[in-house]
N, C-alpha and C. Protein backbone atom coordinates (compact mmCIF):
# COMPACT_ATOMS: atom_id res chain seq x y z
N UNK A 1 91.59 12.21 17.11
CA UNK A 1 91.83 12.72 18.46
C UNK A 1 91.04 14.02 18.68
N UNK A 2 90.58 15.02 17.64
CA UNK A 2 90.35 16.16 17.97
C UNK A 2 88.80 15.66 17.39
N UNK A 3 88.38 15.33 17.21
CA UNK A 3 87.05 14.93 17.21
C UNK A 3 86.44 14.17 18.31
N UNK A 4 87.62 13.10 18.66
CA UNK A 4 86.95 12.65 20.26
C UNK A 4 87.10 13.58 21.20
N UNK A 5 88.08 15.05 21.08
CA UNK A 5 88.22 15.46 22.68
C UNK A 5 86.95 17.19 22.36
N UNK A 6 86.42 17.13 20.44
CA UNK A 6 85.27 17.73 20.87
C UNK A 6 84.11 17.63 21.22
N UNK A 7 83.67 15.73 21.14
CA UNK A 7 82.72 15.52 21.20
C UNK A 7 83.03 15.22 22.97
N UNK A 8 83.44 15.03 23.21
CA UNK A 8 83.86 14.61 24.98
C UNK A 8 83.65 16.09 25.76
N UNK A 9 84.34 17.12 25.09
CA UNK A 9 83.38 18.30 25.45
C UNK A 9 82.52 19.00 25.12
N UNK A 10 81.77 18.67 24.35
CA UNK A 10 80.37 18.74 24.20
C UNK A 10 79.31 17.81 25.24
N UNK A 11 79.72 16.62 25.38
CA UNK A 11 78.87 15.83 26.30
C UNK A 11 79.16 16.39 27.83
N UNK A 12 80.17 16.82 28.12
CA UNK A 12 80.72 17.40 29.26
C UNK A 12 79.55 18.57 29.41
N UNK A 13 79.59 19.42 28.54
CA UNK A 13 78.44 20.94 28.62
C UNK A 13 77.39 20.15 28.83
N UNK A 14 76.72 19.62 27.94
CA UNK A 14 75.51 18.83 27.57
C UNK A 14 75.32 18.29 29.38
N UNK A 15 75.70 17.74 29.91
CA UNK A 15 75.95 17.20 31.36
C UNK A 15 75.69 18.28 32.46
N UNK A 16 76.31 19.19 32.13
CA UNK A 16 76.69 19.99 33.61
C UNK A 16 75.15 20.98 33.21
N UNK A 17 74.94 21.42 31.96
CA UNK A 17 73.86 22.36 31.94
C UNK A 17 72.61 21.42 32.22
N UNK A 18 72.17 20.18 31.94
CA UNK A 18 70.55 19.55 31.98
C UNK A 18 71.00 18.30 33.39
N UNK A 19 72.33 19.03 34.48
CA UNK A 19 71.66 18.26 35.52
C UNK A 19 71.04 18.99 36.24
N UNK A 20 70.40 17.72 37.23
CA UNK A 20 69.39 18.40 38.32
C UNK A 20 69.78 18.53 39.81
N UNK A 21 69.69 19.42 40.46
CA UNK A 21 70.05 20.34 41.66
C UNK A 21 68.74 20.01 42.74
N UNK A 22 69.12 18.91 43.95
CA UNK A 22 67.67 18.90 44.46
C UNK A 22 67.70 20.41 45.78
N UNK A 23 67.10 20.48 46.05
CA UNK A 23 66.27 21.54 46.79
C UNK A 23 67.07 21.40 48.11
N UNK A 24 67.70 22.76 49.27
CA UNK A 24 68.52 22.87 49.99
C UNK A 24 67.31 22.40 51.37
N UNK A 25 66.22 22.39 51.32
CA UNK A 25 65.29 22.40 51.96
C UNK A 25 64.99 20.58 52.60
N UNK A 26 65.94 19.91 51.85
CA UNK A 26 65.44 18.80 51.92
C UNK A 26 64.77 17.62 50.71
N UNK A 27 63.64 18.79 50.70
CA UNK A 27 62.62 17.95 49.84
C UNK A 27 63.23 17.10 48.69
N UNK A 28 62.61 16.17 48.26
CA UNK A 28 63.16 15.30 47.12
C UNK A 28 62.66 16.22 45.47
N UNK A 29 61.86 16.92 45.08
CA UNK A 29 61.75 17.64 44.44
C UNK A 29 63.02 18.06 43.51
N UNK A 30 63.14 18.37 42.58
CA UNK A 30 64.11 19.20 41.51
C UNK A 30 64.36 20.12 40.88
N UNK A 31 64.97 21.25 40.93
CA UNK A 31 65.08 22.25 40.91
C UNK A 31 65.20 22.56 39.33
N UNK A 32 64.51 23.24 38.94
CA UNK A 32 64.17 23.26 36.95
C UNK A 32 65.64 24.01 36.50
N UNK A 33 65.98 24.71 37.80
CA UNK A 33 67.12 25.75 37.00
C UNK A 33 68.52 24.49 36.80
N UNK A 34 69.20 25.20 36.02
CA UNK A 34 70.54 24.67 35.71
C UNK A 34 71.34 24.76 36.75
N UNK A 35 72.04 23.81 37.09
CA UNK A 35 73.61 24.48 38.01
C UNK A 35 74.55 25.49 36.64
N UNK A 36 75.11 24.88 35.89
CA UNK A 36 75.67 25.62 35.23
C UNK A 36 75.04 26.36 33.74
N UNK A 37 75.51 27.99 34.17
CA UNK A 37 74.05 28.74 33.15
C UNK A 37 75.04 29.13 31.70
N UNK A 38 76.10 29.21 32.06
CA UNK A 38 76.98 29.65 30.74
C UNK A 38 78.02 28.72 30.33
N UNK A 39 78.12 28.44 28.85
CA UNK A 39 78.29 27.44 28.19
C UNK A 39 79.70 28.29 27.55
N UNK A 40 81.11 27.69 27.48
CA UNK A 40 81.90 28.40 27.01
C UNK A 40 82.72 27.47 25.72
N UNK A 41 83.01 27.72 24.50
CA UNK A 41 83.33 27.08 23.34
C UNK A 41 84.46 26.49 24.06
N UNK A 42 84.89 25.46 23.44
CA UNK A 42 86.24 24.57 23.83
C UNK A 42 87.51 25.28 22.69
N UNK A 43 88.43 26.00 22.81
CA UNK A 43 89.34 26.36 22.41
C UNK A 43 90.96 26.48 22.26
N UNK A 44 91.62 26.48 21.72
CA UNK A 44 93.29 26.49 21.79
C UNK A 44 93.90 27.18 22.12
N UNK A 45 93.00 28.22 23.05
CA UNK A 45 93.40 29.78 23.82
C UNK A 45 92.99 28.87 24.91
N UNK A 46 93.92 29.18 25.43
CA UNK A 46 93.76 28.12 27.07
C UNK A 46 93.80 29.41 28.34
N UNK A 47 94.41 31.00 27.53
CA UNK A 47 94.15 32.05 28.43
C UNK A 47 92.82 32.78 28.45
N UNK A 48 92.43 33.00 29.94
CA UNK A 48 90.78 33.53 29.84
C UNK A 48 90.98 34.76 29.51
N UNK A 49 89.74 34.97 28.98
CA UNK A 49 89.54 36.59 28.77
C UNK A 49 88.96 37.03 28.77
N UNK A 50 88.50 36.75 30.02
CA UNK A 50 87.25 37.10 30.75
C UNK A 50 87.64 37.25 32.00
N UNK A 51 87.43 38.24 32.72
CA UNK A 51 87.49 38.34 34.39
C UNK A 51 88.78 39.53 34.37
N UNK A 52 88.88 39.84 35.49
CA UNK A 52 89.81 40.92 35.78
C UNK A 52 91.21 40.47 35.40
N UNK A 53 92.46 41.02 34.99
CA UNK A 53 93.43 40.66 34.55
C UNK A 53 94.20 41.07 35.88
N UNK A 54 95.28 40.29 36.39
CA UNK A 54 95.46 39.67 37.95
C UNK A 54 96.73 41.31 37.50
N UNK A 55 97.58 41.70 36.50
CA UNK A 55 98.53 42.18 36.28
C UNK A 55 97.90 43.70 36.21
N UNK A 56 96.60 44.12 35.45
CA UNK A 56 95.95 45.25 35.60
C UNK A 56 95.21 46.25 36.86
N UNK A 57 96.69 46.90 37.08
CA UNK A 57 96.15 47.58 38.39
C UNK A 57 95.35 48.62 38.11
N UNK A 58 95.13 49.08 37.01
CA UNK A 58 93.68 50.54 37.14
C UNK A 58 94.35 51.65 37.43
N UNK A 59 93.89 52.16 37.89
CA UNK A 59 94.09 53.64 38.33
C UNK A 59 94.02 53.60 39.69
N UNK A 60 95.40 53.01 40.68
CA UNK A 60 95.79 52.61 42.04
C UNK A 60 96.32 54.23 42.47
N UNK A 61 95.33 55.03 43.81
CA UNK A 61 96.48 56.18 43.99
C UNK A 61 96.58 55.76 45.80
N UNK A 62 97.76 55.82 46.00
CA UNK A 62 97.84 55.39 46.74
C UNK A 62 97.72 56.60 48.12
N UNK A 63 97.74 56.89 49.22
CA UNK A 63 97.81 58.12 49.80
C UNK A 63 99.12 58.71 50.05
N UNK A 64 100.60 58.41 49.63
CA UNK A 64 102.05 58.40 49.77
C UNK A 64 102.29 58.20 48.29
N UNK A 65 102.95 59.11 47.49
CA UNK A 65 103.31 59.30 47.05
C UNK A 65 105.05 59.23 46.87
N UNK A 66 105.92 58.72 45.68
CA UNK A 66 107.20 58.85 45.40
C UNK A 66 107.59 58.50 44.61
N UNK A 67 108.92 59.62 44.52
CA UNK A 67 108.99 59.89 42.82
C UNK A 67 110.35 58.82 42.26
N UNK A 68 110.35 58.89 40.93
CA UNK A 68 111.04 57.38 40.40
C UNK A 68 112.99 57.44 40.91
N UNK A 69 113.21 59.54 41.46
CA UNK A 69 114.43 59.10 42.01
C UNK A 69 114.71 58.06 43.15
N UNK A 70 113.91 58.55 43.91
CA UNK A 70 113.65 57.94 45.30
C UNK A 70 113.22 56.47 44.93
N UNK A 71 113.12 56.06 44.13
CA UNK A 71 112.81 54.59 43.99
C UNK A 71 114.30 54.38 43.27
N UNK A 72 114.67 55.04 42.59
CA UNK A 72 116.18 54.56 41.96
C UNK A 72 117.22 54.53 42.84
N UNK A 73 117.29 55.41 43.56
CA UNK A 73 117.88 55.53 44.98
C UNK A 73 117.83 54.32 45.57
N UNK A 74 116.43 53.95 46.04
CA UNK A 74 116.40 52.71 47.00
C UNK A 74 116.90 51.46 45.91
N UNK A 75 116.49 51.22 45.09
CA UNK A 75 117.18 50.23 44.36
C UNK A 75 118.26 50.10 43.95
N UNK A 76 119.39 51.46 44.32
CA UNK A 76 120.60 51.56 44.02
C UNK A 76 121.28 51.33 45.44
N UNK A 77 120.65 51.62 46.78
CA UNK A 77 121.10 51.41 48.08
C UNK A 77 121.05 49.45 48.46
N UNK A 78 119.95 49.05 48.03
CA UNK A 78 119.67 47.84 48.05
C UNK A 78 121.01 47.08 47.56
N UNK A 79 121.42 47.31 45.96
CA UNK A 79 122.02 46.72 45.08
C UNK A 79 123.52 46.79 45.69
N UNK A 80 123.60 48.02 46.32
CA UNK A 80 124.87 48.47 46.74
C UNK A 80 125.45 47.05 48.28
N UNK A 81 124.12 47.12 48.95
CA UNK A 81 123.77 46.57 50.43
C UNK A 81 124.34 44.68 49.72
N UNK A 82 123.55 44.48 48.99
CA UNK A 82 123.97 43.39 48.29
C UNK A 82 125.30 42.99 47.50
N UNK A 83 125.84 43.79 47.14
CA UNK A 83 127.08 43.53 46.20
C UNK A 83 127.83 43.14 47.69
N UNK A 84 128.21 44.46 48.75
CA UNK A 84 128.76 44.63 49.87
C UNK A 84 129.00 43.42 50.67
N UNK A 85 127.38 42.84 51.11
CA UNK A 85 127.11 41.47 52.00
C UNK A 85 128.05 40.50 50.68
N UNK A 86 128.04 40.21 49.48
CA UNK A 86 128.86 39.15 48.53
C UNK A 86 130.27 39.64 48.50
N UNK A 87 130.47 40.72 48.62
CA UNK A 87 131.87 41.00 48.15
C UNK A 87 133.14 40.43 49.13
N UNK A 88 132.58 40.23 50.29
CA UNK A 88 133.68 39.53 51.28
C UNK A 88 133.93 37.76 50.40
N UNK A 89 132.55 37.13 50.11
CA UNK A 89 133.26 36.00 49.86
C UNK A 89 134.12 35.87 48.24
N UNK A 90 133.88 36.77 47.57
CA UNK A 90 134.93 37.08 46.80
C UNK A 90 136.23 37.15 46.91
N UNK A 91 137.31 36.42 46.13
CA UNK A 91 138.33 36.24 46.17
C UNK A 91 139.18 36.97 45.10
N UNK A 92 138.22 37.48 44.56
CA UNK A 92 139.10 38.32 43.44
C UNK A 92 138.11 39.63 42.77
N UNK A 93 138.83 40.52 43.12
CA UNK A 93 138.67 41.71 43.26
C UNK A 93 137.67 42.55 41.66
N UNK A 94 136.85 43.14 41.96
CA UNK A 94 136.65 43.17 40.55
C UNK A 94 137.29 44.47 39.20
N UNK A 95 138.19 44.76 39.84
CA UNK A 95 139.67 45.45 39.01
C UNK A 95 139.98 44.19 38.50
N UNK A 96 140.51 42.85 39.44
CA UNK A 96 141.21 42.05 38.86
C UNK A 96 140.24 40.97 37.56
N UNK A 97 138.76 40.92 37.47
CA UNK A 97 137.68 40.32 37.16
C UNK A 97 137.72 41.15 35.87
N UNK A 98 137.99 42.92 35.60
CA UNK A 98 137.77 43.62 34.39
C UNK A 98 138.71 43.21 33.92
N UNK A 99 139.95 43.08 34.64
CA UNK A 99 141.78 42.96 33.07
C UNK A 99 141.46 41.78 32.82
N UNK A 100 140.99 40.52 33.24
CA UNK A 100 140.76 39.69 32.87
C UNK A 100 139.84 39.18 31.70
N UNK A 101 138.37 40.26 31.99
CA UNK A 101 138.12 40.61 30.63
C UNK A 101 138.72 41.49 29.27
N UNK A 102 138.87 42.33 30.14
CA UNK A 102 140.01 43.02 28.37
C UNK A 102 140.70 42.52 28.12
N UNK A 103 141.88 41.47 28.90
CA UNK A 103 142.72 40.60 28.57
C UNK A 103 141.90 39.86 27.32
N UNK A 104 140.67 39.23 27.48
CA UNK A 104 139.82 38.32 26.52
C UNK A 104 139.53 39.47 25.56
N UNK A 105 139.33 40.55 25.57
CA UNK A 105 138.70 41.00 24.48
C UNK A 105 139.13 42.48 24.18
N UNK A 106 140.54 42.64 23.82
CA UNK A 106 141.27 43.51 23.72
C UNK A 106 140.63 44.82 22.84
N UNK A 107 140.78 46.27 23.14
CA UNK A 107 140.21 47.20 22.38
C UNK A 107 138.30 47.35 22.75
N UNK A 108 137.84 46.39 23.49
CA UNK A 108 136.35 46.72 23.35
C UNK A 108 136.40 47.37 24.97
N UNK A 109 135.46 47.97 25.02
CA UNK A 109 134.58 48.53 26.12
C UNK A 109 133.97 47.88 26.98
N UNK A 110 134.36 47.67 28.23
CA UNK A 110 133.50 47.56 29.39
C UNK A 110 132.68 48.12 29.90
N UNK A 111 130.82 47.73 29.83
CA UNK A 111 129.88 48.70 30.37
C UNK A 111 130.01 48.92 31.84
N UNK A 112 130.08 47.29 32.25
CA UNK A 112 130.02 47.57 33.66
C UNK A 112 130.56 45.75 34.41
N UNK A 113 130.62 45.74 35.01
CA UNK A 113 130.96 44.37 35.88
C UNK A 113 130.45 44.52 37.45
N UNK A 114 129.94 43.45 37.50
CA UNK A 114 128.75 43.45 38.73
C UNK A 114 129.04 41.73 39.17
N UNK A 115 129.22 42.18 40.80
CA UNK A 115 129.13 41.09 41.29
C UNK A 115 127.83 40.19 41.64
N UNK A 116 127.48 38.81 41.28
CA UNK A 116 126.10 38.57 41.09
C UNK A 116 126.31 37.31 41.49
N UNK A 117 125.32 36.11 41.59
CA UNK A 117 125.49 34.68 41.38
C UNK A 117 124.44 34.18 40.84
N UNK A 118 125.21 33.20 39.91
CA UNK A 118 123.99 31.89 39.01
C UNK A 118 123.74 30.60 39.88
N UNK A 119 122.83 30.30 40.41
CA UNK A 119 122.93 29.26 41.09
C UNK A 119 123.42 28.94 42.18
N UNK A 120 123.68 30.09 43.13
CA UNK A 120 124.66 29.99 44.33
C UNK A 120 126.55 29.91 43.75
N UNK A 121 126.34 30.38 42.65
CA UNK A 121 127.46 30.54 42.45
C UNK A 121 128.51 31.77 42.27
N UNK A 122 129.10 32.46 43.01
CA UNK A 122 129.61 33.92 42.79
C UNK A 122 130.23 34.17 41.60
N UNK A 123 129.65 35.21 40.86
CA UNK A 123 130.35 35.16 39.35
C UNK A 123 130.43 36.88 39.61
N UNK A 124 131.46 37.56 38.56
CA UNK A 124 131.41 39.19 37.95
C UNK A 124 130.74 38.78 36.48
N UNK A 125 129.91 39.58 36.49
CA UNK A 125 129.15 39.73 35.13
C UNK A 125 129.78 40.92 34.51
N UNK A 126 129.77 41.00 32.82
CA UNK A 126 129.57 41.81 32.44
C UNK A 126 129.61 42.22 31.16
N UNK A 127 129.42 43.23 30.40
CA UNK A 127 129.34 43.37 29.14
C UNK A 127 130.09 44.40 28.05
N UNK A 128 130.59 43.59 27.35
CA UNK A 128 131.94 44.37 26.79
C UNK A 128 131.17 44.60 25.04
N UNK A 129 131.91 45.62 24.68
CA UNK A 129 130.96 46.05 23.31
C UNK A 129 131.66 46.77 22.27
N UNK A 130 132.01 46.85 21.02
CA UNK A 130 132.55 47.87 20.42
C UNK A 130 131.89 48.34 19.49
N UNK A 131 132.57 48.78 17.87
CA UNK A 131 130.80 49.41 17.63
C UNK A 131 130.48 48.19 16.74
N UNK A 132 130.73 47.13 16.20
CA UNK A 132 130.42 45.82 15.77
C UNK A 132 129.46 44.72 16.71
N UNK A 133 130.27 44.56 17.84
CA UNK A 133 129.92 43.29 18.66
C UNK A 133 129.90 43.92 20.35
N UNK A 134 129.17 42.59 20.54
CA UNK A 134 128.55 42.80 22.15
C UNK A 134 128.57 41.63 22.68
N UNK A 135 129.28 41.35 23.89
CA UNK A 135 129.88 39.96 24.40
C UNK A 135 129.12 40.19 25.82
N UNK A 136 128.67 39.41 26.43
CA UNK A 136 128.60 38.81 27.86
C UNK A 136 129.76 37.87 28.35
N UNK A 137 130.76 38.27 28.84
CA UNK A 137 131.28 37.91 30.22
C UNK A 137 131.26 37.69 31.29
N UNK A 138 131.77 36.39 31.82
CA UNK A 138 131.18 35.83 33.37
C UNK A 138 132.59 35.50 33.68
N UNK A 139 132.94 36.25 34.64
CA UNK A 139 134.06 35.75 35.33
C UNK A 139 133.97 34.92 36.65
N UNK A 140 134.58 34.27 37.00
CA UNK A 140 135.03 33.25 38.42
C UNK A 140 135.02 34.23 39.74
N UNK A 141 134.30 34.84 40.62
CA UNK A 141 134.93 35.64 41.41
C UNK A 141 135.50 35.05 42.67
N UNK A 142 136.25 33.68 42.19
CA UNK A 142 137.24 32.68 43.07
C UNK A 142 138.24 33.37 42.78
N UNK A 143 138.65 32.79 41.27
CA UNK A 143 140.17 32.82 40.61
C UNK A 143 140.12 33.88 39.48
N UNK A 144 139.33 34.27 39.17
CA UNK A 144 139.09 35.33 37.89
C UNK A 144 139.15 34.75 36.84
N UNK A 145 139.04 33.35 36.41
CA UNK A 145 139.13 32.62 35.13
C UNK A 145 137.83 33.06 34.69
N UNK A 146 137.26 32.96 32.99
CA UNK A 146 136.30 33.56 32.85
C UNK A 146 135.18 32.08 32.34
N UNK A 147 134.75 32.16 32.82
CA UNK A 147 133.47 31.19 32.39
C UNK A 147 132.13 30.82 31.37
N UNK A 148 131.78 31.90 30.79
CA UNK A 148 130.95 32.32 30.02
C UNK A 148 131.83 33.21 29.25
N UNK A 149 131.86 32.94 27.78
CA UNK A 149 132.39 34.45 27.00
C UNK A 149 131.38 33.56 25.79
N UNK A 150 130.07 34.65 25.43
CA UNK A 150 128.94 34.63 25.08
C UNK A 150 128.74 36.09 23.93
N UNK A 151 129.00 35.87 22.71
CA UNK A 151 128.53 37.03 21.78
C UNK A 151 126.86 37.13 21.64
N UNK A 152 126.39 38.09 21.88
CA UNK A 152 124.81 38.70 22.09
C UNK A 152 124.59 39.19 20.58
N UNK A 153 123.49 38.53 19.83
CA UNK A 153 122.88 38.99 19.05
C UNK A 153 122.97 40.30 18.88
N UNK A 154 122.97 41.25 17.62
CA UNK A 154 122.69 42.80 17.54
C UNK A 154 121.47 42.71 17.32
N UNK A 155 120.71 44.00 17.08
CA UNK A 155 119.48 44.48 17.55
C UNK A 155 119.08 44.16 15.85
N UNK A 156 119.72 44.15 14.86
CA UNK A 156 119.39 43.61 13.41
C UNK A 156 119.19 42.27 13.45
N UNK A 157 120.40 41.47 14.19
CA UNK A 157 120.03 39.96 13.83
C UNK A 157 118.94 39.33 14.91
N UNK A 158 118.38 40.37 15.68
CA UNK A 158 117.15 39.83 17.05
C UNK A 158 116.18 39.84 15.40
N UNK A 159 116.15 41.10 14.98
CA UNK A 159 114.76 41.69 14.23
C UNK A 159 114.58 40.86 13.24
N UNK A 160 115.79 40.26 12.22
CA UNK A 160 115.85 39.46 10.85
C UNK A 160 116.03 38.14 11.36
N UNK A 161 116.02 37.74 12.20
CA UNK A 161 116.13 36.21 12.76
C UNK A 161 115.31 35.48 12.07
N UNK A 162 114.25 35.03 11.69
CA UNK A 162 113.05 34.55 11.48
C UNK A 162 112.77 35.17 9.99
N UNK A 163 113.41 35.64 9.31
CA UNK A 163 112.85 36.65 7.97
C UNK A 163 113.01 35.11 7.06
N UNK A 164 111.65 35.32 6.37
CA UNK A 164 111.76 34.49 5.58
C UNK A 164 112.90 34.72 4.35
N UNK A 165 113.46 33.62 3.75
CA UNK A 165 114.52 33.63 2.92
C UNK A 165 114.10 33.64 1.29
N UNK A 166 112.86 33.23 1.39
CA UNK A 166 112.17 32.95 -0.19
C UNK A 166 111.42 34.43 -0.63
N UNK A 167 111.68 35.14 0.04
CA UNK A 167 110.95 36.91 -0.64
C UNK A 167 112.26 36.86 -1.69
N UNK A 168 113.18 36.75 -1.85
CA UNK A 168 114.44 37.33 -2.81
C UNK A 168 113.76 37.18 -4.01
């Protein structure tokens, strides 16, 4: 397979560089130059790396200036504007959405609980932690039943995940 799909692009280059381009003028004549002048290896990097990178903005100054409160601000007014517009179709309060989590997970810490939705679905998120473990909680913000109770990797078992076992 990988011998037919290099020789298939090789004949592909071979093709596009020695065809002939007739003349915009009409004439039946043939134009000596190539249509295509650069020949690029066939590879298992399927990302270019070549041409401007679509994510690399440079050195953008814009003539308005503002500083990262004023952007935390607006993204905290936004977030606020949003919880607000969801919080009417909520049916359960999110006091009643936290005991429901400590109820599940007695003695740990609540960072925070945020009204959000998965799928068009209204849920309280949130994340409870002690100094061992770290849970994601999804509560119902119908009935407050909890839906997700999800233990989160620690920051050791993200890093040793993958450690090979045969160094011992």
């Amino acid at each position: 397979m990988k011998k037919w799909l290099v020789s298939l692009s090789v004949i592909g280059c071979l093709t596009c560089t020695t065809c002939t381009v007739f003349a915009a003028d009409g004439s039946s004549h043939p134009k000596t130059t190539p249509t295509h002048t650069t020949l690029h290896p066939v590879t298992a990097n399927v990302q270019s790396t070549e041409g401007p990178n679509i994510h690399d903005w440079g050195d953008i100054k814009s003539s308005v200036q503002v500083t990262r409160d004023t952007l935390r601000a607006a993204y905290q007014a936004s977030h606020d504007a949003y919880t607000k517009k969801l919080q009417k179709y909520a049916k359960c309060s999110p006091s009643a959405a936290k005991k429901a989590v400590v109820a599940e997970h007695p003695g740990m810490t609540v960072d925070d609980i945020q009204l959000r939705n998965i799928r068009t679905n209204l849920v309280y998120m949130s994340i409870v932690r002690d100094d061992e473990d770290k849970y994601l909680v999804v509560v119902d913000a119908g009935n407050g039943s909890i839906l997700v109770d999800k233990r989160l990797p620690t920051h050791n078992e993200r890093v040793f995940a993958n450690r090979d076992d045969s160094t011992k």
